[in-house]
Protein backbone atom coordinates (compact mmCIF):
# COMPACT_ATOMS: atom_id res chain seq x y z
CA UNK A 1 -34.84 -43.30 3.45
CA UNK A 2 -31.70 -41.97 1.57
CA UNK A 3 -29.36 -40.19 1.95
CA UNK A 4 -29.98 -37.61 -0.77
CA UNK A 5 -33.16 -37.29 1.51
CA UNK A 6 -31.14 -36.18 4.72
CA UNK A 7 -29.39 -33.87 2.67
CA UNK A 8 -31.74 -32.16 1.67
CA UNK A 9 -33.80 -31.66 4.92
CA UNK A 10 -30.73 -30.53 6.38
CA UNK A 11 -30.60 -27.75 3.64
CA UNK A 12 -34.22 -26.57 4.30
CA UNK A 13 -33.17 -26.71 7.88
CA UNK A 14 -30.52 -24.32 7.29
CA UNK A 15 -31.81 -22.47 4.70
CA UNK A 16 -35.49 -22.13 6.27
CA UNK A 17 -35.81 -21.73 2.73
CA UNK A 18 -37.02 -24.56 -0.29
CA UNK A 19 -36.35 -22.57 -2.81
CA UNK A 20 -32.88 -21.54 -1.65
CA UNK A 21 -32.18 -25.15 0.06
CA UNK A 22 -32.81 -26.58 -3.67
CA UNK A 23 -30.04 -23.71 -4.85
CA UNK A 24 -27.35 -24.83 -2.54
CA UNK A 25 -28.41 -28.90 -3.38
CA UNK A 26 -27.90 -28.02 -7.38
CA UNK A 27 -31.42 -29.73 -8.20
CA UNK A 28 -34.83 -27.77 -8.79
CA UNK A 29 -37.26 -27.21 -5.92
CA UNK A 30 -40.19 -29.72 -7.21
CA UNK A 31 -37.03 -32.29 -7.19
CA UNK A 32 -36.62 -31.56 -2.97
CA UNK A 33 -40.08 -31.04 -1.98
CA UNK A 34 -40.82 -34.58 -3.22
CA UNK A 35 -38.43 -36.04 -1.92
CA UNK A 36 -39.12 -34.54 1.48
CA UNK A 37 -42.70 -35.30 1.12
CA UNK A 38 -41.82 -38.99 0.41
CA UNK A 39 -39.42 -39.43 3.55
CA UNK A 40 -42.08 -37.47 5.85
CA UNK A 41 -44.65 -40.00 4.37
CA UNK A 42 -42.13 -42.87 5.37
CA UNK A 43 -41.58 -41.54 8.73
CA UNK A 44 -45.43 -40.65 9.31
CA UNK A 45 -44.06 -36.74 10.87
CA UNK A 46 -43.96 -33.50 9.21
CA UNK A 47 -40.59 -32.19 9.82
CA UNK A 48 -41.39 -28.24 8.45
CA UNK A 49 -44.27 -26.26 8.73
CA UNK A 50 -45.39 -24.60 5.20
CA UNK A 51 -46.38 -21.21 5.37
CA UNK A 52 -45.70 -17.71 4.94
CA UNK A 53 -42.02 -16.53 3.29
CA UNK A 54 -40.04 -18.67 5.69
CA UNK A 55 -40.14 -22.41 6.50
CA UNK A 56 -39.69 -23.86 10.13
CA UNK A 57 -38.87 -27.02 11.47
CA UNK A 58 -41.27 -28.97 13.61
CA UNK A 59 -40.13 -30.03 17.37
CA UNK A 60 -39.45 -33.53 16.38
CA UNK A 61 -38.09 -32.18 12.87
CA UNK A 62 -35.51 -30.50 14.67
CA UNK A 63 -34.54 -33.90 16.38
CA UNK A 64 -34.31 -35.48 12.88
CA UNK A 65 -32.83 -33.08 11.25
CA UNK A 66 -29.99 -32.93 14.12
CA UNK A 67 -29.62 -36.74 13.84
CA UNK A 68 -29.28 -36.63 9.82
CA UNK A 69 -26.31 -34.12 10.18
CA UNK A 70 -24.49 -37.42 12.19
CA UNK A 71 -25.07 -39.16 9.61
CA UNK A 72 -23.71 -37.49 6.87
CA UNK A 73 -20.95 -36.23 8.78
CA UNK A 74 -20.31 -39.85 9.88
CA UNK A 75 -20.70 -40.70 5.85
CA UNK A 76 -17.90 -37.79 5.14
CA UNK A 77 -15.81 -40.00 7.47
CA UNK A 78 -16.27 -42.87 5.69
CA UNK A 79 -15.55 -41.37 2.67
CA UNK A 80 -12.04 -39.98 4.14
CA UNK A 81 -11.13 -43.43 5.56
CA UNK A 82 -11.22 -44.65 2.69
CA UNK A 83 -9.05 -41.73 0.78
CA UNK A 84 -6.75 -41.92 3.37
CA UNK A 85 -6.36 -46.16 2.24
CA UNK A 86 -5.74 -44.56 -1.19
CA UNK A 87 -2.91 -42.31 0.33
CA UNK A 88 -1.83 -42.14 3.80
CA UNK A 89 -1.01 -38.49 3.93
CA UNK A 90 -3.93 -37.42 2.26
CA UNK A 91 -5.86 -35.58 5.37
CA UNK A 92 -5.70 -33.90 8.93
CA UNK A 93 -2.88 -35.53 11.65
CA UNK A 94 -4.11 -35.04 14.76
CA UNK A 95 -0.91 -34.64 16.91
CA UNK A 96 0.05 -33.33 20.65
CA UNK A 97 3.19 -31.94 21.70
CA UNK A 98 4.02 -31.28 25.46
CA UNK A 99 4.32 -27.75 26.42
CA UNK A 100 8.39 -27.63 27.03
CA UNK A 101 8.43 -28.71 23.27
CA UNK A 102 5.46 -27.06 21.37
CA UNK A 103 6.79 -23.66 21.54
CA UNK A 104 10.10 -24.88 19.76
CA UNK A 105 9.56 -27.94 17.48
CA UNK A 106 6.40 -26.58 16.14
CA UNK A 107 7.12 -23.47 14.21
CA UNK A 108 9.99 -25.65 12.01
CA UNK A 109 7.63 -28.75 11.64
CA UNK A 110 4.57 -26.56 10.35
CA UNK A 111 6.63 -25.11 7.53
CA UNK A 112 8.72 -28.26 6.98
CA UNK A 113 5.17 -30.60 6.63
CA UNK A 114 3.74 -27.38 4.70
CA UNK A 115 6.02 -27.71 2.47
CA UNK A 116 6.85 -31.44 1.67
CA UNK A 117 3.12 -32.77 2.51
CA UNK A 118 0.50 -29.98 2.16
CA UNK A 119 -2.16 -32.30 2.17
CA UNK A 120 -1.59 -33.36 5.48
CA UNK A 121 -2.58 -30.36 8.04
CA UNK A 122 -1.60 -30.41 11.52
CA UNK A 123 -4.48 -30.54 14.20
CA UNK A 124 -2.58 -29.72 17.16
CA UNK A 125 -2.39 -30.07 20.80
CA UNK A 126 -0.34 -28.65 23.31
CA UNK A 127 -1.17 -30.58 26.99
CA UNK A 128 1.05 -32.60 29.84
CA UNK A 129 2.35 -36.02 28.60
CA UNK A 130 -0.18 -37.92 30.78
CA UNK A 131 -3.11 -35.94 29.37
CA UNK A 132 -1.96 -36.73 25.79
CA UNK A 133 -1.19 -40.19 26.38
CA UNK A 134 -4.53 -40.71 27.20
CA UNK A 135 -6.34 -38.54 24.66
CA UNK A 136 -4.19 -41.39 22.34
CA UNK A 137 -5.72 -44.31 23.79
CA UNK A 138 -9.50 -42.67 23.21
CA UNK A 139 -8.44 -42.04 19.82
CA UNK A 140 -8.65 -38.19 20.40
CA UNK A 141 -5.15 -37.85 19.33
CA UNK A 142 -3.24 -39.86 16.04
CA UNK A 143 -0.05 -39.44 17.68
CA UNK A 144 2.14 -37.32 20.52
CA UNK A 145 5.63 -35.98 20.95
CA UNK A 146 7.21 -36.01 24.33
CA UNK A 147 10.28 -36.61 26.40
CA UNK A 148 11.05 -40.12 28.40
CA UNK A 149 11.08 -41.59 30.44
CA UNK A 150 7.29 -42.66 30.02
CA UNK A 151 5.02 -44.40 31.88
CA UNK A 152 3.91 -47.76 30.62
CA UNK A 153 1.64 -47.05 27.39
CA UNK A 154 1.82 -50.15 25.16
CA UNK A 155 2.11 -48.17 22.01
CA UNK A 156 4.80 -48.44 19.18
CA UNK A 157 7.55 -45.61 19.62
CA UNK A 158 10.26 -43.69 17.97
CA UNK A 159 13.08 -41.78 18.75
CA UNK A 160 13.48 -38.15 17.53
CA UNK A 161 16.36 -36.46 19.17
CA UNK A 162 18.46 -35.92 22.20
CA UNK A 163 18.58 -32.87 23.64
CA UNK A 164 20.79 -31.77 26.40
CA UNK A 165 20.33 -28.87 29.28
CA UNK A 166 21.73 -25.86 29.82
CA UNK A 167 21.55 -23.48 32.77
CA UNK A 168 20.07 -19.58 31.92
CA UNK A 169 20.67 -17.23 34.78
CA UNK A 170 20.53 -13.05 34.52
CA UNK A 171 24.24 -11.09 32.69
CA UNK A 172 25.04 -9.99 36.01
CA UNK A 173 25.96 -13.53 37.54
CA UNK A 174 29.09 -13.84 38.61
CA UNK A 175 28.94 -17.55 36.49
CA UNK A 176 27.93 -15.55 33.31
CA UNK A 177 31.39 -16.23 32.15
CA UNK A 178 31.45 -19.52 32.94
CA UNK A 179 32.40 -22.08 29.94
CA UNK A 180 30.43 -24.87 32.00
CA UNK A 181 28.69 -25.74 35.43
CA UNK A 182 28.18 -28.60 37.54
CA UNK A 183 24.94 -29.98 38.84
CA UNK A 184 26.13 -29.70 41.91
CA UNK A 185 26.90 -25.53 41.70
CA UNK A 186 23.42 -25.20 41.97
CA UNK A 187 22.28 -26.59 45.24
CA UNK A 188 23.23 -23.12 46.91
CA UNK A 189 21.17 -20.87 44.04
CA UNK A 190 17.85 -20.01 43.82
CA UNK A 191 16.17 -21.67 41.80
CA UNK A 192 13.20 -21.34 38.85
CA UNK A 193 10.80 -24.53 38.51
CA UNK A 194 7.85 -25.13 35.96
CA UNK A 195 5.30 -26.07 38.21
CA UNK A 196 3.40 -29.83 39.16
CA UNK A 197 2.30 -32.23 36.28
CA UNK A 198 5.27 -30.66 33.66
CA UNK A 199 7.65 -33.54 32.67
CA UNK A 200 10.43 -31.58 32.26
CA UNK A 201 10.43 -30.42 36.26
CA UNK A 202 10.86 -33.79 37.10
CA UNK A 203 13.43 -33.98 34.59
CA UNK A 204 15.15 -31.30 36.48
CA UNK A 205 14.62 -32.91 39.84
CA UNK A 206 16.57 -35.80 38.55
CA UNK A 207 19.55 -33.21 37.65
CA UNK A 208 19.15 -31.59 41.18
CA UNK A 209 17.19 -33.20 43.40
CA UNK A 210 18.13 -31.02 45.97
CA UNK A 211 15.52 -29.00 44.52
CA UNK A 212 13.03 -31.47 45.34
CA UNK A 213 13.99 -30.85 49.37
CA UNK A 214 13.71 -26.89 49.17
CA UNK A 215 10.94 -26.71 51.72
CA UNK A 216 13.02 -27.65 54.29
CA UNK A 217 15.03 -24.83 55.46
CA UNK A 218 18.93 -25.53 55.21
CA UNK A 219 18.78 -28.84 53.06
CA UNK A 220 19.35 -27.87 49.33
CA UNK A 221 18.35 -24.59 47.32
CA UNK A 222 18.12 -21.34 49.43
CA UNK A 223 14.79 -20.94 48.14
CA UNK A 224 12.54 -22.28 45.03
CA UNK A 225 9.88 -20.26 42.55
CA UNK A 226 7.86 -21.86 39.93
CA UNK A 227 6.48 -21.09 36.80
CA UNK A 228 3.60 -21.96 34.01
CA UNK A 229 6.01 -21.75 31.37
CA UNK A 230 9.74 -21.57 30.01
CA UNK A 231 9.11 -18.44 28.58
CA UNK A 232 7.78 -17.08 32.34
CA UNK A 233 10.68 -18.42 33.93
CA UNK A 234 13.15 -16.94 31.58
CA UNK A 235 11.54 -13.72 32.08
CA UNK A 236 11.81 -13.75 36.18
CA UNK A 237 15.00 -14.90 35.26
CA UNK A 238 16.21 -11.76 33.25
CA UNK A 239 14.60 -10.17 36.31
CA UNK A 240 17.23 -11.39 38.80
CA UNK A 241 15.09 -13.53 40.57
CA UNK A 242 17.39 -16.27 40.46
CA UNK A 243 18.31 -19.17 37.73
CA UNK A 244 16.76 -22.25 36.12
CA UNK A 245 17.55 -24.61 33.86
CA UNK A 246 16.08 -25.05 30.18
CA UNK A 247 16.10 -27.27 27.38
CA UNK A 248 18.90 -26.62 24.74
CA UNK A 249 16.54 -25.70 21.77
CA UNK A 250 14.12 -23.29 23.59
CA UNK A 251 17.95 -21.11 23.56
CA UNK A 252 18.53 -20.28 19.83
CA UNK A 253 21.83 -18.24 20.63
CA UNK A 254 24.13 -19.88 23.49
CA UNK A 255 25.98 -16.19 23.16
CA UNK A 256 23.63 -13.55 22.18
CA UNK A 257 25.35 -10.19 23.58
CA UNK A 258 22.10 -8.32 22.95
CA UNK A 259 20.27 -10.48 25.28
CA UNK A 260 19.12 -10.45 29.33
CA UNK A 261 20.38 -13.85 29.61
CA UNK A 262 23.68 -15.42 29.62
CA UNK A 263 23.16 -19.76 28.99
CA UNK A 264 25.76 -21.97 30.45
CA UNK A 265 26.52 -25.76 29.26
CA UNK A 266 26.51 -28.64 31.81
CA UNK A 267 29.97 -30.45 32.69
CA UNK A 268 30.32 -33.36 30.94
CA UNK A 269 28.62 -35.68 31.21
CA UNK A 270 25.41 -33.23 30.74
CA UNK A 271 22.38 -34.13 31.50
CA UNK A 272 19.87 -34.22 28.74
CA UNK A 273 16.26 -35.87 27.36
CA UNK A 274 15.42 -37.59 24.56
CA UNK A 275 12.16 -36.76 22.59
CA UNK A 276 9.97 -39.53 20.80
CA UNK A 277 6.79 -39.97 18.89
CA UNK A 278 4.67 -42.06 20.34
CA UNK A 279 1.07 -43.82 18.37
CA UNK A 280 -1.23 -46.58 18.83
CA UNK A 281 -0.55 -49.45 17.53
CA UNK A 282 -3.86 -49.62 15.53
CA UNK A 283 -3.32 -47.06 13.89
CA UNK A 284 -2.93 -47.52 9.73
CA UNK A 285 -1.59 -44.36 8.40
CA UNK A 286 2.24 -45.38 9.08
CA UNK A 287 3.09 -42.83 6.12
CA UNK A 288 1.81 -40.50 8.09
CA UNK A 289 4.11 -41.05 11.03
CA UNK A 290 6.75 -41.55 8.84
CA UNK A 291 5.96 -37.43 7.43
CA UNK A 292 6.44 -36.19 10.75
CA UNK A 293 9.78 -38.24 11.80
CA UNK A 294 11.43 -37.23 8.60
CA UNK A 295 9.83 -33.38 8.76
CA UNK A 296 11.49 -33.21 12.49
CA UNK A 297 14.85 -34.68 11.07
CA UNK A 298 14.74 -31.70 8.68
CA UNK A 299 14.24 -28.97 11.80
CA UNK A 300 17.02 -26.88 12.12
CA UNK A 301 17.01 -27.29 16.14
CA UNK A 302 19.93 -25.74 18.08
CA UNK A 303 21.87 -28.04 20.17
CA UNK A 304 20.04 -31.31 19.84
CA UNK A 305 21.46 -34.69 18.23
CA UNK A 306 19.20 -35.44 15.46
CA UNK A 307 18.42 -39.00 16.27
CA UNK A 308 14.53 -38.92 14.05
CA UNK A 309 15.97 -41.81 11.56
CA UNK A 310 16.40 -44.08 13.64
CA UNK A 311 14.12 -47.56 13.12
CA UNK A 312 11.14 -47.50 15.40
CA UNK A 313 11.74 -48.54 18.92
């Protein structure tokens, strides 16, 4: 059995076709019926039944053939591990990116990675840091960036940037003028939330966590929403619903007089996050991580403290 054999019964498979299975294999049909013939003789089946215009595949032919595309598909992989050996940023990165980032780092890392190492194509996914933490340890994902703090992972890490707060609330607020706001200010305001299992609410809580005791009528906030996203918060913002508080570079203009929205700093000291890349510490293609830290330094971000060449942690 070769695998020039399980090519080519795959083709006929496909093709239902020897003449037109031979065509896509670039060899002449005597060449692949032979060969077929021989590995049916090996296996003592017949994998296609011979007759008429069209060929078909016999029940346990169809079990065959379906294992034989595994194979070659596991051969293809063995083939790009070892390309990848040759050159680290030769093929896909398979990278996540928590929600309350994605929408914001990814547009500027695409084009910056596009341009500096096209051979290296994103494969991306958005989930909660939990989630993506543990797609890394089944080897679903290469590599994930999120916000600390983290729970315990045992992977290597690097920083990428710190990024502080600010509070969005509708024009109309009488603190639209405001050049800053303390934490504090807010435990009388209603209040937007992402909902449970988003990082960045907890991140929140920590700046506020009077929020966390809104249930409970006259402790904290007057009254708490939540959202799925920034981007639905921001809009039941602009509707006068109430205020929330968003990550610096999800706000592109601090003092857009176009917009619904007025944004309002933190008093020193603000509170902020810091984003990192996290990976296994199998994992070989260090180039590759290396691609994305320097393609995030090069994001034109608004706000944030480029921190992405810094050693790893």
């Amino acid at each position: 059995m070769t695998l020039t054999e399980l090519k080519y019964i795959v083709a006929v498979a496909r093709a239902k076709h020897f003449g037109h299975a031979a065509e896509s294999c670039f060899v002449a049909q005597p060449t692949l019926s032979v060969a077929i013939k021989k590995l049916e003789d090996e296996l003592g089946v017949t994998l296609f039944e011979r007759g008429g215009s069209e060929v078909s595949v016999t029940p346990v032919g169809a079990q065959i053939v379906a294992q034989a595309e595994r194979v070659l598909e596991q051969t293809a992989a063995i083939k790009e591990l070892a390309k990848q050996n040759k050159d680290p940023l030769a093929g896909p990165m398979r990278l996540g990116v928590i929600y309350t980032i994605g929408p914001y780092l990814l547009p500027p890392l695409v084009k910056n990675l596009i341009d500096n190492v096209p051979q290296m194509p994103l494969v991306l996914q958005e989930n909660f840091t939990v989630k993506l933490l543990e797609l890394l340890r089944q080897g679903e994902l290469d590599a994930a960036i999120m916000a600390l703090p983290l729970p315990d992972h045992g992977m290597l890490m690097q920083t990428l940037y710190d990024e502080p707060f600010v509070v969005a609330m509708p024009r109309t607020h009488p603190w639209a003028k405001r050049r800053e706001i303390a934490a504090d200010d807010l435990k009388a305001e209603t209040m937007l939330l992402l909902g449970s299992g988003h990082c960045f609410r907890d991140q929140v809580l920590e700046v506020c966590p009077e929020m966390a005791r809104f249930s409970s009528p006259g402790n904290g906030m007057q009254r708490t929403f939540e959202g799925s996203s920034l981007e639905t918060i921001r809009h039941m913002v602009a509707s006068g619903i109430g205020l929330t508080v968003l990550p610096r570079a999800s706000v592109r203009d601090m003092d857009d007089p176009n917009g619904m929205l007025s944004f309002v700093p933190f008093s020193t000291p603000a509170p902020s996050r810091r984003v990192v890349i996290v990976w296994r510490k199998s994992f070989t293609r260090r180039a590759a991580i290396e691609a994305i830290v320097n393609a995030v330094a090069e994001c034109d971000l608004p706000g944030v403290d480029m921190l992405a060449l810094d050693k790893a942690a």
